[in-house]
Protein backbone atom coordinates (compact mmCIF):
# COMPACT_ATOMS: atom_id res chain seq x y z
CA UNK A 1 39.68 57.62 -16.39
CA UNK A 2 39.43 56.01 -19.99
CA UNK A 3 37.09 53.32 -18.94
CA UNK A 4 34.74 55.90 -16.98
CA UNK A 5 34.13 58.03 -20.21
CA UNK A 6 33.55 55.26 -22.06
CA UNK A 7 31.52 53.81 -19.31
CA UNK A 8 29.53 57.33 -19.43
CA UNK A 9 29.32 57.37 -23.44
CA UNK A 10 27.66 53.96 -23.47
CA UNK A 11 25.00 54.74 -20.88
CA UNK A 12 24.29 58.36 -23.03
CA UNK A 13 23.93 56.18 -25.96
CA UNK A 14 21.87 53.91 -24.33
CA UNK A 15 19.25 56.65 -22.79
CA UNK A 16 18.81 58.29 -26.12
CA UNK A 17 18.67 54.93 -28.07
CA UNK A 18 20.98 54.83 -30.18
CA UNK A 19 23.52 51.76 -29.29
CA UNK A 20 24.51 49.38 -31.47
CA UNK A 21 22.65 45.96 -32.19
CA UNK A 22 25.66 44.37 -31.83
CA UNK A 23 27.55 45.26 -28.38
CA UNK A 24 31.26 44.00 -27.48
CA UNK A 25 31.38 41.51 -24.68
CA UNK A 26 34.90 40.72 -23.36
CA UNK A 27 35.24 37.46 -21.56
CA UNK A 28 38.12 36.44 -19.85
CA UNK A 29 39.56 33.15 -19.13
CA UNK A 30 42.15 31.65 -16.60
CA UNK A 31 44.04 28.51 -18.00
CA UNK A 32 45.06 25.82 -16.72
CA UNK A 33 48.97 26.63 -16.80
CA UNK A 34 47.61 30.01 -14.95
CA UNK A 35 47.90 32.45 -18.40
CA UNK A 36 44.28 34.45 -18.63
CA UNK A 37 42.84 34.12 -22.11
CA UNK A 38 41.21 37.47 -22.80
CA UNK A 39 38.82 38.31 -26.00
CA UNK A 40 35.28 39.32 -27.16
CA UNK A 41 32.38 37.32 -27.75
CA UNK A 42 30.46 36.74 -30.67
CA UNK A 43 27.13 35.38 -31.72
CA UNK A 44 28.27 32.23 -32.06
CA UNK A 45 30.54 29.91 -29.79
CA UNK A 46 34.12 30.36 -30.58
CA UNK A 47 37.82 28.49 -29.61
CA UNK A 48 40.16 29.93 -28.13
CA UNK A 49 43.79 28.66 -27.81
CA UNK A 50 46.40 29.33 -25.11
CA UNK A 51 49.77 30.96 -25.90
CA UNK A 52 51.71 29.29 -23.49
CA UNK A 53 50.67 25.74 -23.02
CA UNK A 54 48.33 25.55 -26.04
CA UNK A 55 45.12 24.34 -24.54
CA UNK A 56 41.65 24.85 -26.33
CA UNK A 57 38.83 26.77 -24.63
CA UNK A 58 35.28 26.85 -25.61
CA UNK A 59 34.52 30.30 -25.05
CA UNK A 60 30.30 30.88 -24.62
CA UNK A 61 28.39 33.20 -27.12
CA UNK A 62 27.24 36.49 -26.26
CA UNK A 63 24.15 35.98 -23.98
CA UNK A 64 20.54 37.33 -25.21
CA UNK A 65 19.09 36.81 -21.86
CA UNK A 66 18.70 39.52 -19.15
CA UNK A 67 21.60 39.97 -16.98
CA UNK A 68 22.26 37.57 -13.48
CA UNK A 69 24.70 38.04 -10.83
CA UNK A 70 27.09 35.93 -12.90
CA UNK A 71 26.36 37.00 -16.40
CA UNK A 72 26.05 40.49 -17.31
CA UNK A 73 23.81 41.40 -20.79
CA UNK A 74 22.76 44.65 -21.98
CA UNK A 75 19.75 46.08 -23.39
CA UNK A 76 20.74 47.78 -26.63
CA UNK A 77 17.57 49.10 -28.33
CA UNK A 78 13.96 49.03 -26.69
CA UNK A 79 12.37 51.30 -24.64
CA UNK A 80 13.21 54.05 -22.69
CA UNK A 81 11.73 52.29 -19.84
CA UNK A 82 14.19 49.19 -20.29
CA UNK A 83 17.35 51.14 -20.84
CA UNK A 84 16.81 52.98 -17.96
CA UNK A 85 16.61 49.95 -15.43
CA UNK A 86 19.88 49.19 -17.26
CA UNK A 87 21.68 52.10 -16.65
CA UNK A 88 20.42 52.44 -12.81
CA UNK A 89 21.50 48.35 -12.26
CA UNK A 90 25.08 49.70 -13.10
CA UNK A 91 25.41 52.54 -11.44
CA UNK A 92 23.98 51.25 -8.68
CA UNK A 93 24.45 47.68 -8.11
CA UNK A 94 23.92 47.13 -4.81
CA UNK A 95 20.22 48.53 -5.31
CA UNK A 96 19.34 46.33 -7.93
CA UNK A 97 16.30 44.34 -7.82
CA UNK A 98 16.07 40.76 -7.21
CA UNK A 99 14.28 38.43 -9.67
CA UNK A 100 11.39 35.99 -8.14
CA UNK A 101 13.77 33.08 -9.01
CA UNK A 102 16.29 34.49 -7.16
CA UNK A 103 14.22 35.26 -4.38
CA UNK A 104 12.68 31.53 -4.33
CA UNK A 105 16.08 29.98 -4.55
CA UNK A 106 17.48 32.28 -1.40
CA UNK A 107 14.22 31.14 0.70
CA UNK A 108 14.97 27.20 0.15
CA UNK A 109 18.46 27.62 0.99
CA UNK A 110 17.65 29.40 4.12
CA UNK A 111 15.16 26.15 4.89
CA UNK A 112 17.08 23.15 3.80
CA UNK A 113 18.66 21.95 7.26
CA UNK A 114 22.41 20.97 7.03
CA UNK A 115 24.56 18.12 8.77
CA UNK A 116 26.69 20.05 11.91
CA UNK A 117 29.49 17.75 12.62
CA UNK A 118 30.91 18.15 16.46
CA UNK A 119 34.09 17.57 16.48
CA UNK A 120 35.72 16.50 20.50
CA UNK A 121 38.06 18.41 21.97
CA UNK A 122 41.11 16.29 22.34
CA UNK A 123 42.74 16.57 26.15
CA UNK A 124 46.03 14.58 25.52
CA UNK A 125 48.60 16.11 22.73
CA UNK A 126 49.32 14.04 20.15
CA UNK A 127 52.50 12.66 19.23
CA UNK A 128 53.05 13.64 15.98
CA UNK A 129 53.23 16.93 16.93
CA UNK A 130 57.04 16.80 17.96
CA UNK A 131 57.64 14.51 15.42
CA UNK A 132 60.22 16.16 12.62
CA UNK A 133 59.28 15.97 8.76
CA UNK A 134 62.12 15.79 6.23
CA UNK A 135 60.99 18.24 3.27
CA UNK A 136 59.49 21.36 2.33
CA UNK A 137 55.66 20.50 1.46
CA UNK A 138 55.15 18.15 4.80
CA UNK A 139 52.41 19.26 6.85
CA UNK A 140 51.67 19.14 10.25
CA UNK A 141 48.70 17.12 11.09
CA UNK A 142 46.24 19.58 12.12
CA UNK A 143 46.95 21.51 9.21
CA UNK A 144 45.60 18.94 6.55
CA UNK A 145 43.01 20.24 4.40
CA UNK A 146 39.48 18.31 4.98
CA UNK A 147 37.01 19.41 2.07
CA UNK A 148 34.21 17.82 3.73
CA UNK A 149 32.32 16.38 6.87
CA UNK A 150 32.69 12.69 5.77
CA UNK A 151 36.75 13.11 4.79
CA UNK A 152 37.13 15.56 8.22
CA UNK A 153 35.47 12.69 10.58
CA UNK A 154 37.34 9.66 8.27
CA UNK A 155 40.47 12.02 9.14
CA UNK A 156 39.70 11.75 12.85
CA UNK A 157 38.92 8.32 12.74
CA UNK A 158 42.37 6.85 11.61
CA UNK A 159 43.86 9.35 13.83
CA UNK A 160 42.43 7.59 16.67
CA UNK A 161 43.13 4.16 15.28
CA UNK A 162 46.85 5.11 14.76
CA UNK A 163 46.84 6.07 18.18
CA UNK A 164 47.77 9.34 17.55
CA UNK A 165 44.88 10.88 18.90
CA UNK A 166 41.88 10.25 21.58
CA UNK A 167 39.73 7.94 20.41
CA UNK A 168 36.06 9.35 19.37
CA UNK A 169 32.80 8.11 18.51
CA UNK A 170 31.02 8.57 15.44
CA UNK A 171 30.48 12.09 14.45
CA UNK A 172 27.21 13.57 15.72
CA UNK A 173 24.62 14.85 12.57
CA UNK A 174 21.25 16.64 13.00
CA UNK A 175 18.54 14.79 11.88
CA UNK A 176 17.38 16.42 8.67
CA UNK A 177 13.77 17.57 8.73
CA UNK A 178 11.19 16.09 7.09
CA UNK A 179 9.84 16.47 4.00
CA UNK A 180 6.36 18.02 3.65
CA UNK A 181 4.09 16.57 1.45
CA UNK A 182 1.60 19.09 -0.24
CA UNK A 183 -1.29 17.74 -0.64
CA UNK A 184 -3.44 20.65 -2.17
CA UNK A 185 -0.85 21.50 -4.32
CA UNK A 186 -0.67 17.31 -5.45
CA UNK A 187 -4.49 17.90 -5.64
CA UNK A 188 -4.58 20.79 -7.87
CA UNK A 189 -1.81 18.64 -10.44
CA UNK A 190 -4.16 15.69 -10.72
CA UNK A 191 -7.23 17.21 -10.70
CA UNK A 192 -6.76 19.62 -13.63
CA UNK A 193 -9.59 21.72 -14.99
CA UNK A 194 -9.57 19.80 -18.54
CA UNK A 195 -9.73 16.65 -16.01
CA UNK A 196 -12.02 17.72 -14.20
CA UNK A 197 -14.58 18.13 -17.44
CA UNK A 198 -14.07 15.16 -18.79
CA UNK A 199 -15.04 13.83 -15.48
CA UNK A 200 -18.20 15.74 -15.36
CA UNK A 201 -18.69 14.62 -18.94
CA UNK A 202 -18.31 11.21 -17.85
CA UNK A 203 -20.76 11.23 -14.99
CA UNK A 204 -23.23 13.04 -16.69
CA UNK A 205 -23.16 10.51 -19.71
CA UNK A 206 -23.53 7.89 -16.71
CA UNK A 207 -26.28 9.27 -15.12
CA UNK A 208 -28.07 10.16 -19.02
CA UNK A 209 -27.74 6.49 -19.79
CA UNK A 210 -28.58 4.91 -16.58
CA UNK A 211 -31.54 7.21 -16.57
CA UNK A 212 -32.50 5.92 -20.01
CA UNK A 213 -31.97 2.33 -19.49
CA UNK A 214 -34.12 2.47 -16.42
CA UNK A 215 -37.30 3.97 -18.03
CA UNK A 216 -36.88 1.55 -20.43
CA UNK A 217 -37.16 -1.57 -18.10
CA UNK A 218 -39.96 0.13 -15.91
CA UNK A 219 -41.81 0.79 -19.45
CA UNK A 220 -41.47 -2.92 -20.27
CA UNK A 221 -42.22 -4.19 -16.77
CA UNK A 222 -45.46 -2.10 -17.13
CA UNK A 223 -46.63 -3.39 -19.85
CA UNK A 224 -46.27 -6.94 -18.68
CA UNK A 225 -48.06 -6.05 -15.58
CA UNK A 226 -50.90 -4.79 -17.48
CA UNK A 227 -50.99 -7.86 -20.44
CA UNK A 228 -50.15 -10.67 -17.18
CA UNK A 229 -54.17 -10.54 -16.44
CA UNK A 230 -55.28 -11.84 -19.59
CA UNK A 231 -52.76 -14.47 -20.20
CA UNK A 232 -52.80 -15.33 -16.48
CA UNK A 233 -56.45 -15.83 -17.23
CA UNK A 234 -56.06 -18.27 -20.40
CA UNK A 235 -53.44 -19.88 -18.99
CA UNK A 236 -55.94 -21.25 -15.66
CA UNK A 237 -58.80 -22.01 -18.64
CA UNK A 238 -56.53 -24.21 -19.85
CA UNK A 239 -55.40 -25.61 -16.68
CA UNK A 240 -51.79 -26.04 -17.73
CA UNK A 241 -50.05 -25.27 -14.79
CA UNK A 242 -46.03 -25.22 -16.24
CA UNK A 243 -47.23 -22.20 -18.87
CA UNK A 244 -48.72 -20.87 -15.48
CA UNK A 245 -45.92 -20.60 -13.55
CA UNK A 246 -43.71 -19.31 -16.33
CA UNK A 247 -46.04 -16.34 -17.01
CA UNK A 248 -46.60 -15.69 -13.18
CA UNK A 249 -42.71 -15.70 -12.70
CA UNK A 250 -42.44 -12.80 -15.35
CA UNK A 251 -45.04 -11.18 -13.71
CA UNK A 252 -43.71 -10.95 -10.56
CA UNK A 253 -40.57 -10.39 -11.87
CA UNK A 254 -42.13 -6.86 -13.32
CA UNK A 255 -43.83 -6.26 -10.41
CA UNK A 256 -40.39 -6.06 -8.30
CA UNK A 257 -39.26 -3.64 -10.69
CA UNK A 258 -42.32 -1.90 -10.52
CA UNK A 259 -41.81 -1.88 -6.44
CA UNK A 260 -45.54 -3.32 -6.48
CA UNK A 261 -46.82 -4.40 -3.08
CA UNK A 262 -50.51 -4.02 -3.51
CA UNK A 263 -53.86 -6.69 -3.54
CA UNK A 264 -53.10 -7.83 -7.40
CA UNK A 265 -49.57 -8.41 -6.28
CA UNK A 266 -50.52 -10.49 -3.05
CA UNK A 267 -52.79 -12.11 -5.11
CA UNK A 268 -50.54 -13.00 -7.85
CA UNK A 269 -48.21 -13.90 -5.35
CA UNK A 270 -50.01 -16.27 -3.53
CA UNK A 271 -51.24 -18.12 -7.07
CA UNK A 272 -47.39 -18.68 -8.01
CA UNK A 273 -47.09 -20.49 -4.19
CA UNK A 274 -50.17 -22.57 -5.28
CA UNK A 275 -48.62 -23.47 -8.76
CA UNK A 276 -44.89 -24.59 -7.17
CA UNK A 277 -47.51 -26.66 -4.94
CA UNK A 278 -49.71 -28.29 -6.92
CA UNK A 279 -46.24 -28.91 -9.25
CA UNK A 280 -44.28 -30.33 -6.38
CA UNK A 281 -46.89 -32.20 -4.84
CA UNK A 282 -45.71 -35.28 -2.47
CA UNK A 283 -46.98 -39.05 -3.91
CA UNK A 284 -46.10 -40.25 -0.41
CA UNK A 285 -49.69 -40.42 2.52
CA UNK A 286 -49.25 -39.35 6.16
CA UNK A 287 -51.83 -41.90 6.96
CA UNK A 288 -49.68 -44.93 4.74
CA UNK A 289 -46.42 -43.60 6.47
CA UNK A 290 -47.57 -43.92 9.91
CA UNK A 291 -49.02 -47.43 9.47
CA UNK A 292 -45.62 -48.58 8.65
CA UNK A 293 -44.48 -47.29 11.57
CA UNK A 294 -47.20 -49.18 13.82
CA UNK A 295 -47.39 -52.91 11.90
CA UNK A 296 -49.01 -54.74 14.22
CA UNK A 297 -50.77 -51.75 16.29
CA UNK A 298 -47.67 -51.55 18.17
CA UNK A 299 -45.13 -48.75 18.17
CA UNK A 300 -41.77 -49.87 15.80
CA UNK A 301 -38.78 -47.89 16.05
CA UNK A 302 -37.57 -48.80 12.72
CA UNK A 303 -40.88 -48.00 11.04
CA UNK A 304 -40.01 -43.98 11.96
CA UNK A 305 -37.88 -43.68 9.31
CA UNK A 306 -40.92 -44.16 7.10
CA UNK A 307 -42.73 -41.03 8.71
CA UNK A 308 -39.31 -38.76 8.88
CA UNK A 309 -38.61 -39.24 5.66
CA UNK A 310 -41.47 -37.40 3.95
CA UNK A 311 -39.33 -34.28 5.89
CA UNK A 312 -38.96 -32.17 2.27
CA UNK A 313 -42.39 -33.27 0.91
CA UNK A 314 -45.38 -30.75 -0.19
CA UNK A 315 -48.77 -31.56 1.07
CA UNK A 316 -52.26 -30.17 0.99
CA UNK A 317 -53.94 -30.09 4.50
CA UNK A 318 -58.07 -29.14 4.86
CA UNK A 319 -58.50 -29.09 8.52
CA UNK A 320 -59.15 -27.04 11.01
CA UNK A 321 -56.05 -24.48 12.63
CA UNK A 322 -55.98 -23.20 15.90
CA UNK A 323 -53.82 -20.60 17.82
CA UNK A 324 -52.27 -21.39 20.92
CA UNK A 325 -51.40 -18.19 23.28
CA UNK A 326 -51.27 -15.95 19.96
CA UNK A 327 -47.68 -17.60 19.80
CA UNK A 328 -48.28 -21.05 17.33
CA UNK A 329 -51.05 -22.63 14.95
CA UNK A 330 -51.82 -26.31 15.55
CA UNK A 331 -53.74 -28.64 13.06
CA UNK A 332 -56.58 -30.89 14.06
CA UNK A 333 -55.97 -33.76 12.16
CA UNK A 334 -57.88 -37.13 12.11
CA UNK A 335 -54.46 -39.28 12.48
CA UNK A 336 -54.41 -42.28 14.92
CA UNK A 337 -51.22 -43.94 15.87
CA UNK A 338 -51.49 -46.31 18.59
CA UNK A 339 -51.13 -44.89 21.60
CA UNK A 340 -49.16 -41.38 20.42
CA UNK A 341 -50.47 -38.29 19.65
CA UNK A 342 -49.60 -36.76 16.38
CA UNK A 343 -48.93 -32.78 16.75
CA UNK A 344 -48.83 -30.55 13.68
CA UNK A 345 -47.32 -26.79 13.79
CA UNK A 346 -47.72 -24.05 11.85
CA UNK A 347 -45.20 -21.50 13.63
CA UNK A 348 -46.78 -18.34 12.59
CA UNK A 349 -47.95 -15.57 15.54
CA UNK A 350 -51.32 -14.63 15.83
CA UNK A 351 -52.83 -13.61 12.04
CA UNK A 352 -56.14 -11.45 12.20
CA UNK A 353 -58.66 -13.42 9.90
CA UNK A 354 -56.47 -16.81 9.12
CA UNK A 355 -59.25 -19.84 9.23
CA UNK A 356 -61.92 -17.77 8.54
CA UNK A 357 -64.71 -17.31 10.75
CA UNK A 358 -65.10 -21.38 12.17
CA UNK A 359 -60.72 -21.63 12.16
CA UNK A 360 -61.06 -24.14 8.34
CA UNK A 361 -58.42 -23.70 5.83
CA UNK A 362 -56.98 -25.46 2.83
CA UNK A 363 -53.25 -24.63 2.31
CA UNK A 364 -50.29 -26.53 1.18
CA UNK A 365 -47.20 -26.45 2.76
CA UNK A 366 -44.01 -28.64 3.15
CA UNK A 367 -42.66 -30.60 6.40
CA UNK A 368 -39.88 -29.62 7.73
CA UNK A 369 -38.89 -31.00 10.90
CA UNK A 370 -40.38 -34.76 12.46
CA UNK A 371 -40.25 -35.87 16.00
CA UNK A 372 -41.00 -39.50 16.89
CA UNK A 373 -42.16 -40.75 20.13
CA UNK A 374 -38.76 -42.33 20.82
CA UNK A 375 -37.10 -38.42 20.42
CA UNK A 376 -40.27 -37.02 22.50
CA UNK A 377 -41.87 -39.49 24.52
CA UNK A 378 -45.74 -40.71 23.94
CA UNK A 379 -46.18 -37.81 21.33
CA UNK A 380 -45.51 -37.07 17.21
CA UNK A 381 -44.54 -33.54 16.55
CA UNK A 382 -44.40 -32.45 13.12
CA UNK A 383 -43.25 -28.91 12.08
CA UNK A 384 -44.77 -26.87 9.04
CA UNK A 385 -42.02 -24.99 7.24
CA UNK A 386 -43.18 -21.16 7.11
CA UNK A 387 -41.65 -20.07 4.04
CA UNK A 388 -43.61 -22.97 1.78
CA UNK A 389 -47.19 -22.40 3.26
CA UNK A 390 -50.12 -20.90 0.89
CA UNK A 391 -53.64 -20.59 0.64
CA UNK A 392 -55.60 -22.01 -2.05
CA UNK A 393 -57.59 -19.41 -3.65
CA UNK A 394 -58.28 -20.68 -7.43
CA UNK A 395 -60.85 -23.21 -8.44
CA UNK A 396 -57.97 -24.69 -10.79
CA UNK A 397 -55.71 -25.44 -8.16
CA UNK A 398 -58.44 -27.23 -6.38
CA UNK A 399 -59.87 -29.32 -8.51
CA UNK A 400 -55.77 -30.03 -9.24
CA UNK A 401 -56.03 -31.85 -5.26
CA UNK A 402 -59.35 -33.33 -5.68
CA UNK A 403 -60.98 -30.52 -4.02
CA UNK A 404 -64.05 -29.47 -6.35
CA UNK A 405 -65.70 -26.34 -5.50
CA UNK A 406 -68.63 -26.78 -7.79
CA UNK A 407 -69.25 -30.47 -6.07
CA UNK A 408 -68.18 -29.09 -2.21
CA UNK A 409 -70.02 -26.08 -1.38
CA UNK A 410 -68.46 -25.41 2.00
CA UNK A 411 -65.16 -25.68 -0.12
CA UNK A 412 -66.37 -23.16 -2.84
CA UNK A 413 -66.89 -20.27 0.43
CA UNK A 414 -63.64 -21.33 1.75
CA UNK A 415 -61.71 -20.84 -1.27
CA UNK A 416 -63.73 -17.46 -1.54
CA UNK A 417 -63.01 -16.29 1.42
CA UNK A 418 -59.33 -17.30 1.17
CA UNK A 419 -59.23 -15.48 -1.88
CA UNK A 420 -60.60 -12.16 0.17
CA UNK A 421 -58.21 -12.30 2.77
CA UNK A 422 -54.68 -12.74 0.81
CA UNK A 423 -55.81 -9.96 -1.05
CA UNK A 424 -56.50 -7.52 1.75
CA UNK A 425 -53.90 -9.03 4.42
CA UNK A 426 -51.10 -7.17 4.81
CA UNK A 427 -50.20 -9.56 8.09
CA UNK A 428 -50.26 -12.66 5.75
CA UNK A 429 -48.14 -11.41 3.09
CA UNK A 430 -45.42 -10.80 5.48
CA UNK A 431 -46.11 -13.58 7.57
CA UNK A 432 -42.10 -14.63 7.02
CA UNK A 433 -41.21 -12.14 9.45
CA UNK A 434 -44.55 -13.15 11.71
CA UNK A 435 -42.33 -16.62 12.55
CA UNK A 436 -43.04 -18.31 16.14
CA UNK A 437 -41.31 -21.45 16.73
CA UNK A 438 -43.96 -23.72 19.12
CA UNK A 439 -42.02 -25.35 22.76
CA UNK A 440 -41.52 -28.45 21.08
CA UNK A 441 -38.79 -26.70 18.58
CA UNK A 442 -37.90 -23.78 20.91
CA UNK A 443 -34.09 -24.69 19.69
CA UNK A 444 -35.16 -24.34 16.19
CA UNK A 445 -33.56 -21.49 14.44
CA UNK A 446 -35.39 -20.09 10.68
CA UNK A 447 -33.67 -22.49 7.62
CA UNK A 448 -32.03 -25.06 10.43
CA UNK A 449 -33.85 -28.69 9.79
């Protein structure tokens, strides 16, 4: 009866707001020995010391927190609001709400799977059961505590080694469930929104500079694409041809950035091939090289090695070409050896406008392949490389071989004409992909010597 008017009195004074700051929390304590330390709480932990055996106790302070299922608190001043929810969680405690922790912690129990142990049914009685124990505190078998699943099937386990009992397999456990891994959720961690800017940052910085750095280049590329003319031109009054290749390197070196594929850069093109030619031309003679191999008018086998080994060597060839079934070029060459006929291929397809209008043109271009009569029987074949052949187009270059326009005027409209068609011959610029390997090399595969 006390403790329900004092019950009442505190809620009054909490409705109306007037409680004390400092409320009285009793705690008790159970000892060791089995005395219960009783008391009041403070602000502060505090010890407290059994009568009977003596033992310390560390006894908690008064908690500040709002109230759990194990630790009560109490809302002293506030609003009416708060004092009222506690006042209605003790008089009713059954209808008090739960918190979201303690709703999040009841939905994980419910789905964390547990170990079920099975234990067997034993069919024959076990000995020990009219056995007879001396003392007060001696149990019967079945009647030993087991705390746990592991101690309860260890129990049964020396049971059955004893021989007391059936013997019994290992105890039976669900498999656990596994664990789900949330990936959105592992997502959303990593990827942060402060992350996230400084990645944006980063990429557009990335872009910004890699946008800058690229006008730059195509702004310098430009410009050497527009000053290459002039010093292309001083460069071929001088007639030095290493200062020549040098500036048409950089110049074609622009023009890929550029992306240029028009006439100037076909032309230009075509005048580095010419340089690298006239640079790497061949002190060797076809016509020396196959008189070693006939000495004395007659065929020797060892003298081949003479004509094979110019394979790798740059020559300049003014002849006539002709295309064979739109498939290979052949050369008409004034070559006489013995009794053999010497066969010269350019493997290019069909190219609208190469020769000219009577099939003469003066190109350079390296050997690649040789077959002698002993390989191929009663002929020479001798294979062009593709990839090294080009026109000659400048008066420079010429007069470089010992062709002189101004002394040759057939070569002056050949070299003309040349000049017209690399600049308007899309066929001939791409003429690496226009490759036709002749019957004599029909095993031949592009880069294979």
């Amino acid at each position: 009866m006390i403790a329900s008017l004092e019950k009442l009195k505190r809620i009054k004074a909490r409705l109306s707001g007037q409680g004390h700051e400092t409320a009285d929390e009793p705690y008790e304590v159970e000892c060791q020995c089995g005395e219960m330390i009783r008391g009041k709480r403070r602000h502060s932990w505090i010890e407290s010391r059994c009568d009977s055996c003596g033992q310390t106790h560390f006894i908690l302070p008064v908690n500040p927190y709002p109230s759990t299922e194990s630790v009560p608190s109490e809302v002293l001043v506030g609003r009416f609001s708060d004092r009222l929810k506690v006042v209605v969680s003790e008089l009713f405690p059954s209808k008090q709400p739960k918190t979201a922790a303690e709703r999040t912690a009841k939905k994980r129990k419910k789905a964390r799977p547990r170990a079920t142990y099975l234990e067997p049914e034993p069919d024959v009685q076990s000995d020990h059961e009219s056995d007879d124990y001396s003392g007060d505190f001696a149990p019967e078998p079945e009647d030993m505590p087991v705390k746990s699943v592991e101690a309860k099937a260890r129990a049964v386990q020396l049971e059955s080694t004893a021989g007391t009992g059936e013997p019994v397999g290992s105890p039976v456990l669900s498999m656990p469930s596994l664990p789900k891994i949330d990936v959105v959720g592992g997502l959303k961690r990593v990827f942060t929104p402060f992350r996230l800017l400084l990645i944006a940052g980063a990429v557009v910085v990335w872009f910004t500079v890699g946008a800058v750095i690229s006008k730059q280049e195509t702004r310098a590329a430009h410009q050497v694409w527009l000053d290459a003319e002039e010093a292309i031109q001083e460069q071929l009054k001088s007639e030095d041809m290493m200062s020549l290749r040098d500036v048409l390197t950089e110049t074609l070196a622009a023009a890929e950035t550029l992306e240029l594929t028009d006439s100037d850069w076909r032309t230009r093109s075509n005048l580095l091939g010419e340089t690298h030619a006239v640079l790497e031309l061949s002190n060797h003679s076809l016509l020396d090289a196959f008189a070693t191999a006939y000495p004395d008018g007659q065929f020797d086998l060892t003298g081949t090695k003479s004509v094979e080994a110019l394979v790798g060597d740059v020559f300049v060839f003014d002849t006539w070409v002709t295309c064979h079934e739109d498939n290979y070029y052949t050369l008409d060459l004034p070559l006489a050896s013995g009794s053999h006929r010497v066969n010269v291929y350019l493997p290019y397809s069909a190219i609208t406008g190469l020769g000219g209008s009577d099939g003469r043109a003066i190109f350079a271009a390296r050997i690649k392949h040789v077959k002698s009569p002993y390989a191929s029987p009663y002929q020479w074949h001798i294979l062009l490389d593709p990839e090294s052949v080009y026109l000659f187009t400048s008066d420079v270059h010429c007069r470089q071989v010992g062709l002189d326009p101004d002394s040759y005027p057939d070569v002056r409209a050949i070299i003309d004409g040349q000049r017209d068609f690399v600049a308007q011959s899309p066929d001939w610029a791409a003429r690496g992909d226009r490759v036709s390997w002749p019957q004599a090399f029909a095993n031949m595969k592009e880069g294979q010597e």
